[in-house]
C-alpha atoms as a PDB file:
ATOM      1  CA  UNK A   1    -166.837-188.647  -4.631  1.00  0.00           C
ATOM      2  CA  UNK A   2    -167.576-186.183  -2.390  1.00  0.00           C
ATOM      3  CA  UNK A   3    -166.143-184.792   1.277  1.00  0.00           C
ATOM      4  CA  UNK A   4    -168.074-183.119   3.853  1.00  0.00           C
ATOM      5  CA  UNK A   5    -165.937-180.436   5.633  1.00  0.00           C
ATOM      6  CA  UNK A   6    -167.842-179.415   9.163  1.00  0.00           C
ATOM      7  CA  UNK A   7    -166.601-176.090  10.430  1.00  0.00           C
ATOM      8  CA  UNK A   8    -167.317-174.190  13.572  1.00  0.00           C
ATOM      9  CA  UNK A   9    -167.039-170.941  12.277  1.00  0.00           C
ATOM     10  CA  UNK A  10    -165.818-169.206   8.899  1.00  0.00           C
ATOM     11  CA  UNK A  11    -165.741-165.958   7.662  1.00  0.00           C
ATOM     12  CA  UNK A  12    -162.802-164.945   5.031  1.00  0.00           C
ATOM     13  CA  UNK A  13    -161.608-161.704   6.452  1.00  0.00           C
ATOM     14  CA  UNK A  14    -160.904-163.676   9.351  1.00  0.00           C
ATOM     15  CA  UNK A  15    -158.340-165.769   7.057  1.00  0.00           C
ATOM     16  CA  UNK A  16    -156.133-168.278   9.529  1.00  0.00           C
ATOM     17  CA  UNK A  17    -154.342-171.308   9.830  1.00  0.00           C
ATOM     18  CA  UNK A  18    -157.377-173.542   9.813  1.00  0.00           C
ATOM     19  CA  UNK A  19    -158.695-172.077   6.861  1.00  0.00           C
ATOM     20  CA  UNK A  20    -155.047-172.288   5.230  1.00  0.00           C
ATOM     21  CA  UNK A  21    -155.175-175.873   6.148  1.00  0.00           C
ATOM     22  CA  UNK A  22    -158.612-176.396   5.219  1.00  0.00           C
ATOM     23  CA  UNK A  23    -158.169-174.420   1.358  1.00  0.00           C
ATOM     24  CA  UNK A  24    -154.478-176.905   1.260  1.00  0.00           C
ATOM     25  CA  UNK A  25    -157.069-179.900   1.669  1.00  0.00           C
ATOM     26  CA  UNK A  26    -159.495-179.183  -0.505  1.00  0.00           C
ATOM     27  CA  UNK A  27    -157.071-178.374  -3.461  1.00  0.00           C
ATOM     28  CA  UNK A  28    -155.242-181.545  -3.045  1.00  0.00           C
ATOM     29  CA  UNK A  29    -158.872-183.721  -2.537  1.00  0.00           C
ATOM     30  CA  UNK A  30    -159.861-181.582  -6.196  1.00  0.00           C
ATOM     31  CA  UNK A  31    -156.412-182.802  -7.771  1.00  0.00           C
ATOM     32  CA  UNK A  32    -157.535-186.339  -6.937  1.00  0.00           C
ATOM     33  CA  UNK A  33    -160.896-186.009  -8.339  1.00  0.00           C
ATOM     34  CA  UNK A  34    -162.502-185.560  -5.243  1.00  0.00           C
ATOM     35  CA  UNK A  35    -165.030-182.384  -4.622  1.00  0.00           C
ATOM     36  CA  UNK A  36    -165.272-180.443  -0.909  1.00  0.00           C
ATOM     37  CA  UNK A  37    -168.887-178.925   0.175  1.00  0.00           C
ATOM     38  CA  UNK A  38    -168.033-177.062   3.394  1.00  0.00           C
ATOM     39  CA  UNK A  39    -170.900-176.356   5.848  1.00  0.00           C
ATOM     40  CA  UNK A  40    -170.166-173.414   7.763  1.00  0.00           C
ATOM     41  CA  UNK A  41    -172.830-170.908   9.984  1.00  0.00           C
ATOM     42  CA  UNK A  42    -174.053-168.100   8.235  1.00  0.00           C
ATOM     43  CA  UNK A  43    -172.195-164.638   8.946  1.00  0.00           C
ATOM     44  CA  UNK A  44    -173.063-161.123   8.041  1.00  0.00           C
ATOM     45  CA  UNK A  45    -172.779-160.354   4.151  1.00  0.00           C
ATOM     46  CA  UNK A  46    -170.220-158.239   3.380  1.00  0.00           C
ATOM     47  CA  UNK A  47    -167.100-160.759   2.065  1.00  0.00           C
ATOM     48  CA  UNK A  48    -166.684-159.951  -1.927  1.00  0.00           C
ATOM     49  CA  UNK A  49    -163.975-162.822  -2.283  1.00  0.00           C
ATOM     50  CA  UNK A  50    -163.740-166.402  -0.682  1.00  0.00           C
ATOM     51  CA  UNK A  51    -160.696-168.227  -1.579  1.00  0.00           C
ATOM     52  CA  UNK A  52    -162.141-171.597  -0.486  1.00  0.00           C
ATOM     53  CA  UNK A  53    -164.969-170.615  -3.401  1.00  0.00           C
ATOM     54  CA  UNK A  54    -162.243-169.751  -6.039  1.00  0.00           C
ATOM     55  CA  UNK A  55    -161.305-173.214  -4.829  1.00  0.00           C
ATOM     56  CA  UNK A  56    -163.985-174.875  -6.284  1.00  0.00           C
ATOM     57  CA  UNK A  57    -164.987-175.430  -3.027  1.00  0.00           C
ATOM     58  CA  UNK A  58    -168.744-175.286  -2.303  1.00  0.00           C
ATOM     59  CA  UNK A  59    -169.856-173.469   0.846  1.00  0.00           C
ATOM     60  CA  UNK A  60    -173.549-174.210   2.149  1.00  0.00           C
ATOM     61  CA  UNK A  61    -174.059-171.972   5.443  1.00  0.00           C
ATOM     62  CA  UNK A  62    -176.664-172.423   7.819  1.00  0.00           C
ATOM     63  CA  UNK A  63    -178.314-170.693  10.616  1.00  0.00           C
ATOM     64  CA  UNK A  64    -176.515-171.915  14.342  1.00  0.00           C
ATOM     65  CA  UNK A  65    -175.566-170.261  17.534  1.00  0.00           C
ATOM     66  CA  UNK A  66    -172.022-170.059  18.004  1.00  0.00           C
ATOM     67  CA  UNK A  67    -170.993-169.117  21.806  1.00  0.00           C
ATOM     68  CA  UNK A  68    -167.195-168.300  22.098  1.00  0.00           C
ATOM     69  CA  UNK A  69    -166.635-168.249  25.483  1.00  0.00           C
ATOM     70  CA  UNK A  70    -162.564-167.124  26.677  1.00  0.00           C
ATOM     71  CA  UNK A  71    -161.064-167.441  22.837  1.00  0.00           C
ATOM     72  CA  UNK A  72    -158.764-164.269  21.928  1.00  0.00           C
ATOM     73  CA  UNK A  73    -159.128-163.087  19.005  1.00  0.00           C
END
């Protein structure tokens, strides 16, 4: 079986807590047998590692306008 993760916005050198959720999830889903494809927009190349990757999660980007309008980094 598979599970579709839909996420606003990654990028791993902006590691967090929903990402540390998200790579807690996917781990435990793998464990069961289960596999994770995350869709994610596309960001700027540039990350050498992705954790959720090492994973064995699979990360399919696509091209989306994300406004962020009064969010701190």
């Amino acid at each position: 079986m598979k599970v579709a993760h839909l996420l606003r916005k990654y990028n791993p050198a902006e590691w967090g807590g929903t990402e540390t959720a998200l790579y807690g999830l996917c781990d435990g889903l793998r464990q069961g047998g289960v596999s994770s494809v995350v869709y994610c927009p596309s960001i700027p190349a540039g990350a050498k590692s992705d954790p959720l990757t090492e994973a064995g999660c699979v990360i399919k980007r696509f091209h989306a306008c994300v406004p962020i309008w009064g969010i701190s980094p």
